[in-house]
Protein backbone atom coordinates (compact mmCIF):
# COMPACT_ATOMS: atom_id res chain seq x y z
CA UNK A 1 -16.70 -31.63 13.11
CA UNK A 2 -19.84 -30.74 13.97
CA UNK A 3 -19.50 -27.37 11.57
CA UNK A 4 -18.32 -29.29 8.68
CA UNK A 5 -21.37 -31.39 8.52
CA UNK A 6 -23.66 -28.42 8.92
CA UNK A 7 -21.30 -26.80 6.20
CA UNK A 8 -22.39 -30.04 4.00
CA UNK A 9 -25.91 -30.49 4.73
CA UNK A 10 -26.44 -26.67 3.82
CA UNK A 11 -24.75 -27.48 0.55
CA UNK A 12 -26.54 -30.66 -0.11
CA UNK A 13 -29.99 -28.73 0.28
CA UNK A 14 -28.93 -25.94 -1.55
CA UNK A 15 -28.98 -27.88 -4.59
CA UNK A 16 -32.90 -28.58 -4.12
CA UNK A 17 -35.29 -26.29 -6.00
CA UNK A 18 -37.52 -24.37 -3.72
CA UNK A 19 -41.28 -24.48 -4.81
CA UNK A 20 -43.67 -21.12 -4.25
CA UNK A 21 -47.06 -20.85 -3.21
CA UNK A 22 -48.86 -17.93 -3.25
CA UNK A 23 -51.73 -17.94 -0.16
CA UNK A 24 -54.18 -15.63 1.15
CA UNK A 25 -53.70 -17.16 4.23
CA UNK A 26 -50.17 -19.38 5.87
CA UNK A 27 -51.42 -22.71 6.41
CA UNK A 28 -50.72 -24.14 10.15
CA UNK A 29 -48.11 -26.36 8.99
CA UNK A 30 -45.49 -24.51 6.38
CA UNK A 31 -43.64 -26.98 4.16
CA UNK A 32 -39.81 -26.69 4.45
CA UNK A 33 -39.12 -26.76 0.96
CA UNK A 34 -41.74 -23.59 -0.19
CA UNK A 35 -41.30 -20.22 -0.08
CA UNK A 36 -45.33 -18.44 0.49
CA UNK A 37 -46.29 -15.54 -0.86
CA UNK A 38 -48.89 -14.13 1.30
CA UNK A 39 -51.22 -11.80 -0.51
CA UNK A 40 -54.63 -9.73 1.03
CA UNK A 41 -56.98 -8.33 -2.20
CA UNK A 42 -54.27 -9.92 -4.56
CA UNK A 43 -51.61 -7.71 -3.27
CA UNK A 44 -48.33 -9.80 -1.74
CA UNK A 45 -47.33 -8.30 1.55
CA UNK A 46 -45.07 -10.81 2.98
CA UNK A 47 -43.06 -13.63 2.15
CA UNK A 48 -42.69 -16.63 4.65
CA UNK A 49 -40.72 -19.10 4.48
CA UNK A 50 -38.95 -22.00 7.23
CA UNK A 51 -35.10 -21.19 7.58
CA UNK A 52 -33.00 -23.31 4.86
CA UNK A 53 -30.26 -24.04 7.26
CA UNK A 54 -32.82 -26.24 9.48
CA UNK A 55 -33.11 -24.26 12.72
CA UNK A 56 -36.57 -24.32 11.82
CA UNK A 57 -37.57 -20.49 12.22
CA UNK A 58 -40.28 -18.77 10.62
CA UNK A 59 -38.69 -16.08 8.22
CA UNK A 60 -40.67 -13.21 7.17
CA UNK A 61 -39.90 -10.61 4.85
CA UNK A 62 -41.88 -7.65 4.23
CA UNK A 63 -43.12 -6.66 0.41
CA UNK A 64 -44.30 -3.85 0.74
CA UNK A 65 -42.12 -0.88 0.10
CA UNK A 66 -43.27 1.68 2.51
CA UNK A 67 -41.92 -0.41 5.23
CA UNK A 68 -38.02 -0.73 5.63
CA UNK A 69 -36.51 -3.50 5.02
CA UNK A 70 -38.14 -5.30 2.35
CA UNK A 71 -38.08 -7.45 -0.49
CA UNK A 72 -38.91 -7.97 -3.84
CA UNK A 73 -39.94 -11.32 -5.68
CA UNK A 74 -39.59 -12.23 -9.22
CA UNK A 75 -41.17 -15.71 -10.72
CA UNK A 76 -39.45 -16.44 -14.30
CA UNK A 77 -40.60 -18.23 -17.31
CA UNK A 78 -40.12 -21.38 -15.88
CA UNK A 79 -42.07 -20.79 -12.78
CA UNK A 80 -39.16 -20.27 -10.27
CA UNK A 81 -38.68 -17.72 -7.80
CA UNK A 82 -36.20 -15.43 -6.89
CA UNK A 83 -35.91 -13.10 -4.02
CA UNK A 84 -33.95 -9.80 -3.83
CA UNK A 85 -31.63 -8.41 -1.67
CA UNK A 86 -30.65 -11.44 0.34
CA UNK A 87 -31.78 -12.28 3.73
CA UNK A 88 -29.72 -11.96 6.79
CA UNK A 89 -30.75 -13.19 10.19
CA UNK A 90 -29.02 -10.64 12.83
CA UNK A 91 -29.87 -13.21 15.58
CA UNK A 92 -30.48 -16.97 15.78
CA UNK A 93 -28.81 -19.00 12.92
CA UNK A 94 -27.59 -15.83 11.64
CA UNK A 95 -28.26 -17.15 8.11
CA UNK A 96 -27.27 -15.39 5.36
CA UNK A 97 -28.47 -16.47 2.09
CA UNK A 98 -30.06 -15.57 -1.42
CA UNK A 99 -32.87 -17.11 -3.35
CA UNK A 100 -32.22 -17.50 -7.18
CA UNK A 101 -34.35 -19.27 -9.50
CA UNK A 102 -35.70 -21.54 -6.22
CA UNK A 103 -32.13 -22.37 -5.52
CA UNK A 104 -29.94 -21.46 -1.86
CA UNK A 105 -27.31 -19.72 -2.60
CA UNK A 106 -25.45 -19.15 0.52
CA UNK A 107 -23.45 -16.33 1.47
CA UNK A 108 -20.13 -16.80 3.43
């Protein structure tokens, strides 16, 4: 029972549009519904985010390519974000999910 509702939460959120910011510094308190690009001299080096499934984690992913893994971000015309490859938590939740156009698309 107790999997089913987590199965429908995660769906119900999924649905809601996730909102960027793009900081030179995290504030103390990260929103749950924003994904933060960090940036230092205007360059993003890390995207943070809290966990969608509501463990409420800190994710991290690295930007910058010299460092394996990492990510790439793209913001489109209408101001939404998407984030490539997907992220995968090995440990904890073990979330697995992409971020298309500010939307949760979760993997299986």
């Amino acid at each position: 029972m107790k999997k089913r509702l987590n199965r429908i939460r995660k769906w119900l959120d999924s649905k809601k549009r996730y909102r960027y910011n793009i900081v030179s510094e995290l504030p103390h308190k990260l929103n749950p519904r924003v994904i933060y690009v960090e940036e230092n001299l205007g360059y993003p080096w890390q995207i943070v985010m809290i966990c969608p499934c509501g463990c409420g984690n800190k994710l991290h992913m690295n930007l910058i390519n010299e460092y394996d893994p990492f990510w790439r971000y793209d913001i489109d015309k209408k101001n939404r974000i998407s984030l490539y490859p997907s992220v995968h938590r090995f440990i904890g939740c073990q979330s697995h999910f992409f971020i298309k156009k500010g939307i949760i698309t979760w993997c299986r």
